[in-house]
Protein backbone atom coordinates (compact mmCIF):
# COMPACT_ATOMS: atom_id res chain seq x y z
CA UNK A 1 17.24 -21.95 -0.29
CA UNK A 2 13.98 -21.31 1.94
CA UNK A 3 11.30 -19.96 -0.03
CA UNK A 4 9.19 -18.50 3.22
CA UNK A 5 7.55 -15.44 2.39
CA UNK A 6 9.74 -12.18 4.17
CA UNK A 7 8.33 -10.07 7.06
CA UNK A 8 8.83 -6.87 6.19
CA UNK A 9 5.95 -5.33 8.23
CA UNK A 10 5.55 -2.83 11.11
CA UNK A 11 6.46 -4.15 14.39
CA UNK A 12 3.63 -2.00 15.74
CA UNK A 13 1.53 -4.87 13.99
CA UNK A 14 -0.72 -6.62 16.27
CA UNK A 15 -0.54 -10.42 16.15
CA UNK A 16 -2.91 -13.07 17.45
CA UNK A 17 -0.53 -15.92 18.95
CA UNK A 18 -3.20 -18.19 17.72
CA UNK A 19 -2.21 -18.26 14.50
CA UNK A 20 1.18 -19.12 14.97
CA UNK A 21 4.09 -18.83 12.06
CA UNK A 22 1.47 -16.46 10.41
CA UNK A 23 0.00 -13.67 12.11
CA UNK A 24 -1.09 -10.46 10.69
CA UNK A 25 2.06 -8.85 11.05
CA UNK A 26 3.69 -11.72 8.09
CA UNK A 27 0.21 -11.99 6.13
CA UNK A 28 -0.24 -8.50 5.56
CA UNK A 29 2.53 -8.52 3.11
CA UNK A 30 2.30 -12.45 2.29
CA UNK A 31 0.69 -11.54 -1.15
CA UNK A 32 3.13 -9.08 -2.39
CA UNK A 33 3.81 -9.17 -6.57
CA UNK A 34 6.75 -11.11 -6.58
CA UNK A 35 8.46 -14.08 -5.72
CA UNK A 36 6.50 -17.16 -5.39
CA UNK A 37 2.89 -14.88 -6.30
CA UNK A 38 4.17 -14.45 -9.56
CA UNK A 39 1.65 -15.95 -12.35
CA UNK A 40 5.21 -17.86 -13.81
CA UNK A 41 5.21 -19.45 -10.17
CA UNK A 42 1.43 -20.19 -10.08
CA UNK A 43 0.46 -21.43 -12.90
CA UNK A 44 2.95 -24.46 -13.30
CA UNK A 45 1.65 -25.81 -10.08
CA UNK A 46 -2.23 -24.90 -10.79
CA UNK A 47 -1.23 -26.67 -14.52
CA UNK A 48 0.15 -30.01 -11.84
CA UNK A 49 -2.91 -30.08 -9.75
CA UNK A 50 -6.30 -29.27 -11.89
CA UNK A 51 -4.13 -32.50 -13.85
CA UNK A 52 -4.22 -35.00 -10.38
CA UNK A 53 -7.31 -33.51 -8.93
CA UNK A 54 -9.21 -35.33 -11.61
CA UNK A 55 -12.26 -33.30 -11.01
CA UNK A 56 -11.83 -33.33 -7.40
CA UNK A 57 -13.08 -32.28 -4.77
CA UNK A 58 -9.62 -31.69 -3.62
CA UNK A 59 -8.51 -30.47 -0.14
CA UNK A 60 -5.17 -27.87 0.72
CA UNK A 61 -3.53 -28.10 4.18
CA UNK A 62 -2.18 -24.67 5.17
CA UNK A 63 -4.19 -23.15 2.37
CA UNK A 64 -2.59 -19.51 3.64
CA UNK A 65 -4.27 -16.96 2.01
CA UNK A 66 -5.22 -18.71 -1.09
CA UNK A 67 -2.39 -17.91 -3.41
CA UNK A 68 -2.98 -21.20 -4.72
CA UNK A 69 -6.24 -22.48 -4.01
CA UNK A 70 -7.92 -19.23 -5.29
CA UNK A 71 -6.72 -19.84 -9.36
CA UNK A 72 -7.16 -23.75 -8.74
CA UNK A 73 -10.90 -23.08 -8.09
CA UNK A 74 -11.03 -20.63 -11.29
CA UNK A 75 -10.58 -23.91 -13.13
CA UNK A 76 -13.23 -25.67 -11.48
CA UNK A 77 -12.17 -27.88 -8.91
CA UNK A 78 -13.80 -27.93 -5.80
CA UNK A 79 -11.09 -26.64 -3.50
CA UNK A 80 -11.19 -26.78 0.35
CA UNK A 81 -9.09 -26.12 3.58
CA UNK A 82 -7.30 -26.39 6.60
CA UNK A 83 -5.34 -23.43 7.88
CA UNK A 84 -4.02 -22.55 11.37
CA UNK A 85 -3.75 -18.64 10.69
CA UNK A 86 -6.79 -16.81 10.88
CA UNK A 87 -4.78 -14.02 9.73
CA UNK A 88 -3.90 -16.04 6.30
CA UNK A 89 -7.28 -17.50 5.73
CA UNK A 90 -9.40 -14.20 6.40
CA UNK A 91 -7.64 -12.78 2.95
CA UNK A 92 -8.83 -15.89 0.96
CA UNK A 93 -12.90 -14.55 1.06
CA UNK A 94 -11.57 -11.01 -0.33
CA UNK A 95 -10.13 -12.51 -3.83
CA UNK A 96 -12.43 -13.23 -7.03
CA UNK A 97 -14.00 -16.62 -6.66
CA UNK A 98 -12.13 -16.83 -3.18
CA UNK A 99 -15.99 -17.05 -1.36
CA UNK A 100 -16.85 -20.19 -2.78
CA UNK A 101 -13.48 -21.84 -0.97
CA UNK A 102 -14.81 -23.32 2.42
CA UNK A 103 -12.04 -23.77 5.33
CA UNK A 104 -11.86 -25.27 8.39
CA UNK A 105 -9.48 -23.32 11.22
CA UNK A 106 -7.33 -25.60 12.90
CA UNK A 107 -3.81 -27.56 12.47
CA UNK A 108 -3.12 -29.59 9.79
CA UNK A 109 -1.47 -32.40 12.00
CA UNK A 110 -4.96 -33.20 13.64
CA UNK A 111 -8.15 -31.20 12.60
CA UNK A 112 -10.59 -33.05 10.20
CA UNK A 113 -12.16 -30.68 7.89
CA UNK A 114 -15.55 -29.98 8.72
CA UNK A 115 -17.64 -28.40 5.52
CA UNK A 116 -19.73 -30.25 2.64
CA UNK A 117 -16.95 -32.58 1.89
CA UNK A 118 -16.60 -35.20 3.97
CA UNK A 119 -13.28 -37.07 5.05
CA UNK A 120 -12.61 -39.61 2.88
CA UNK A 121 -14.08 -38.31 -0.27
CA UNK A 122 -11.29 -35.59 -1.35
CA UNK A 123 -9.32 -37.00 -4.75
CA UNK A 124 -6.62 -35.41 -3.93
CA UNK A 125 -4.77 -33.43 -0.63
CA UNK A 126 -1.93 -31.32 -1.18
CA UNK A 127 0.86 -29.51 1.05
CA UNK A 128 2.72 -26.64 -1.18
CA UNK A 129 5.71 -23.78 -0.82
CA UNK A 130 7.94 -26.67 2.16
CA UNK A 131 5.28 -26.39 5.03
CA UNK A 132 5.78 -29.48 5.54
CA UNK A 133 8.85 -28.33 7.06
CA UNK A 134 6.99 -25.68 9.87
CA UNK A 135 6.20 -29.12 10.78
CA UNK A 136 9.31 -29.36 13.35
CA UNK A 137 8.74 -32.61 14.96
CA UNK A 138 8.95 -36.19 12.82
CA UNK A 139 6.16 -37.40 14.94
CA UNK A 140 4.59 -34.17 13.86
CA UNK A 141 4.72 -34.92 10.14
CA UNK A 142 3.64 -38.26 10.49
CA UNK A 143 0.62 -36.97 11.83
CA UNK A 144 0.21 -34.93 8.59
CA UNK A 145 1.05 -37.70 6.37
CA UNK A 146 -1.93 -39.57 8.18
CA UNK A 147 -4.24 -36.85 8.50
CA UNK A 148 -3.60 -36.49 4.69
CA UNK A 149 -4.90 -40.37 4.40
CA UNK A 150 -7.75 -40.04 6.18
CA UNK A 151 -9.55 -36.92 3.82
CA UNK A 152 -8.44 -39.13 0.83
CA UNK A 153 -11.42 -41.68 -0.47
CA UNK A 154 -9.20 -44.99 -2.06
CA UNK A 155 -6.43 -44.09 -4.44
CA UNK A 156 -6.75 -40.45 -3.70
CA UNK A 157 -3.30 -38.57 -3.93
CA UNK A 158 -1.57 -36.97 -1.55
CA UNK A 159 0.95 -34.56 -2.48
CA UNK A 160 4.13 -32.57 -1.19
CA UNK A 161 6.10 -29.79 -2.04
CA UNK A 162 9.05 -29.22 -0.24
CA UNK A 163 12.66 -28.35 -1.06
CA UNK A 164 15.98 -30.73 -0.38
CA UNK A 165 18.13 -29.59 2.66
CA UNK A 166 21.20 -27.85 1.47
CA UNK A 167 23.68 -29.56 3.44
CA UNK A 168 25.95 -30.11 0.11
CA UNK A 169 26.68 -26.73 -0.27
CA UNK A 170 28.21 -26.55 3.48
CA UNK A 171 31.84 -27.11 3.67
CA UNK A 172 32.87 -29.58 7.12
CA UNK A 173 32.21 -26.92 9.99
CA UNK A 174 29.70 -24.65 8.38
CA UNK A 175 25.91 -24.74 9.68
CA UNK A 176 24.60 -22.12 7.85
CA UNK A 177 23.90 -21.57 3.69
CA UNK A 178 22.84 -18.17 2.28
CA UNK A 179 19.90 -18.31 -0.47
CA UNK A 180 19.58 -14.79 -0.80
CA UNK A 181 21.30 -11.57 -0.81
CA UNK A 182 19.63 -8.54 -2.33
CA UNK A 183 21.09 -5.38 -2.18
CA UNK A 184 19.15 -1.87 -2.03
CA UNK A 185 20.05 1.78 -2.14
CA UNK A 186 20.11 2.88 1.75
CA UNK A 187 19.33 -0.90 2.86
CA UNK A 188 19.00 -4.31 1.39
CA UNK A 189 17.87 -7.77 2.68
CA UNK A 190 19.86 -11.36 3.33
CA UNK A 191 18.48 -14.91 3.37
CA UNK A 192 19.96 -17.44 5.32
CA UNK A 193 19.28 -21.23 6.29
CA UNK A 194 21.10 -22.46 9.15
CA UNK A 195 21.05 -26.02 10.17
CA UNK A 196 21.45 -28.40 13.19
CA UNK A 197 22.33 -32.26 11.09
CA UNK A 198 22.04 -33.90 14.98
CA UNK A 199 18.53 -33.05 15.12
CA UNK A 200 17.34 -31.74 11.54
CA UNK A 201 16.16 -28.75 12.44
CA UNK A 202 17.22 -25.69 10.77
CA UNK A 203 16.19 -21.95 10.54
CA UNK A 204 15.39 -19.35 7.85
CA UNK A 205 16.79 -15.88 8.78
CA UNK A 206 15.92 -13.24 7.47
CA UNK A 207 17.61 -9.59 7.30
CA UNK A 208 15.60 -6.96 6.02
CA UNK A 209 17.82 -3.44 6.60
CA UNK A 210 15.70 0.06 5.51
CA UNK A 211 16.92 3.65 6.00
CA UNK A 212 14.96 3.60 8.87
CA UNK A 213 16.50 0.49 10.86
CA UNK A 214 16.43 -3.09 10.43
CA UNK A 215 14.41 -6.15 11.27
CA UNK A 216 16.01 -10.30 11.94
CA UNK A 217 12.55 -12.68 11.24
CA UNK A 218 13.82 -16.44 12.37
CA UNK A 219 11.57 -19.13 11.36
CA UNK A 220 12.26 -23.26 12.87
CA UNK A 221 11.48 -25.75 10.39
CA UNK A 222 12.24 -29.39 10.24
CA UNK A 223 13.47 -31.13 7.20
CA UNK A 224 13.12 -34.73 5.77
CA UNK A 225 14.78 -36.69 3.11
CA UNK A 226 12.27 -38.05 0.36
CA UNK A 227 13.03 -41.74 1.88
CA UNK A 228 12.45 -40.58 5.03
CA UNK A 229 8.74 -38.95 3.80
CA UNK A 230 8.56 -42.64 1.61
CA UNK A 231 8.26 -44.46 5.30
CA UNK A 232 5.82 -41.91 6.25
CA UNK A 233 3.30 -42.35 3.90
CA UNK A 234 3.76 -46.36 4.02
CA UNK A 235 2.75 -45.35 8.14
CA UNK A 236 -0.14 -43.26 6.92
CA UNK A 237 -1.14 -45.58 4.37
CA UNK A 238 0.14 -44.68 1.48
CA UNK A 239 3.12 -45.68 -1.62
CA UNK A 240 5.36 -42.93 -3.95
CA UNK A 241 3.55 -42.91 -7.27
CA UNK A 242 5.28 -39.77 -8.88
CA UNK A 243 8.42 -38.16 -7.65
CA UNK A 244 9.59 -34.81 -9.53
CA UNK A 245 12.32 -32.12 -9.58
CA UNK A 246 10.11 -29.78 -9.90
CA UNK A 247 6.42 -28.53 -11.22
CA UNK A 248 7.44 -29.10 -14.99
CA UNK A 249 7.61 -32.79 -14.18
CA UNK A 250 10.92 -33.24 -14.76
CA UNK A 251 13.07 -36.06 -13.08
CA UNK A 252 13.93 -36.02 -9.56
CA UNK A 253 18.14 -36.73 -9.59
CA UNK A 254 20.97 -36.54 -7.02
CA UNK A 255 21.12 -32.71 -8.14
CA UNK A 256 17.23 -32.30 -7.41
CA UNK A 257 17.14 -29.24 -5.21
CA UNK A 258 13.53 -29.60 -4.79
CA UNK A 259 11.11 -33.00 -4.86
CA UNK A 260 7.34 -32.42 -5.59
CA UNK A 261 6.39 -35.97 -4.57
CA UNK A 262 2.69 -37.77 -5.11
CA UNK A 263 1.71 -40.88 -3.03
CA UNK A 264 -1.78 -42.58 -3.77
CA UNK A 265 -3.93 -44.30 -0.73
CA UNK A 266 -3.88 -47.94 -0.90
């Protein structure tokens, strides 16, 4: 079910610890063709956003390498943001229109961004592709929920993409659901969530098998149910004003595997 991006790179790779998740060795190949960087993937949720922004400025947390913040400029909203990696963010500078986007280095839990915008004059802050989840604390994602609050000027919007924890699909003794198996002449790779319910942690594994040898990626997330991200915006400040399955809007139901969810400052 985890949409985080493979690592399929040399291990020879040199990675800053710094940037955490998303060193150079996993943003080399974070903008590959398919998947999520697909223009059927990217425009829906530019389509959402350019809609909410409402002229903006606006403001991304873990803005990565731009894969959304890049076409979301092209339609002129002022776009900022906050990313840990400098890996991810040095790509952003290297894509059309991509120089005009100003970020700040530094993690989304705590760092103010520091460029022409000011906190507390962004329309709208928004938190794509479940990093919410990399968040792996609740106290953690509190912190983002507030740190959200504080760029937003009154009844600025705050929004969250993030998918639903799988534990449905899990028979009683199971921790661990597959969302991927993809088969390849000499190799293939397989996707796997496993999760902890005591603590709500869970992993994404990752199996990526080549004729030349293999490689496991594991990456920790932390995952919350919609009421439980409700009470954190009320903490931060904040009350649900759209809930959706899913970019297209539609309604979020008991089958919702996914909730794109908006909350406005009060």
């Amino acid at each position: 079910m985890s949409e985080t991006a493979r690592d399929d790179t040399s291990e020879t790779t040199i990675d800053d610890p710094s940037d955490g998740l998303f060193p150079e060795s996993v943003a080399a190949g974070y903008d590959g063709p398919e998947g999520a960087n697909t223009p059927e993937a990217i425009v829906p949720v530019v389509d959402v956003l350019a809609d909410l922004a409402d002229g903006g400025p606006v403001l991304e947390l873990a803005i990565g390498t731009g894969r959304i913040a890049v076409p979301l400029a092209a339609r002129g909203v002022p776009v900022s943001g906050i990313e840990l990696s400098k890996a991810m963010a040095a790509r952003i500078g290297g894509k059309p229109g991509g120089g005009q986007i100003d970020v700040t280095i530094g993690d989304m839990t705590t760092t103010l961004f520091d460029g022409a915008v000011a906190p507390g004059e962004f329309s709208l802050v928004y938190l794509v592709f479940n990093t919410i989840d990399n968040v792996t604390t609740q106290d953690g994602q509190v912190d983002v929920f507030r740190n959200a609050a504080a760029h937003l000027r009154p009844g600025g919007l705050f929004l969250v993409e993030v998918v639903i924890p799988g534990l449905r699909r899990m028979p009683p003794g199971q921790d661990t659901v597959p969302f991927t198996v993809a088969p390849d002449d000499g190799g293939g790779y397989v996707g796997f969530d496993r999760y902890d319910v005591a603590t709500q942690l869970y992993t994404s594994n990752h199996v990526t098998v080549t004729p030349d040898g293999g490689r496991f990626h594991v990456v920790p997330f932390r995952y919350a149910w919609p009421a439980e991200m409700d009470l954190m915006a009320r903490i931060a400040g904040m009350r649900l004003k759209h809930r959706w399955a899913d970019w297209d809007r539609a309604p979020f139901e008991h089958e919702s595997t996914k909730q794109v969810s908006v909350w406005e400052k009060v």
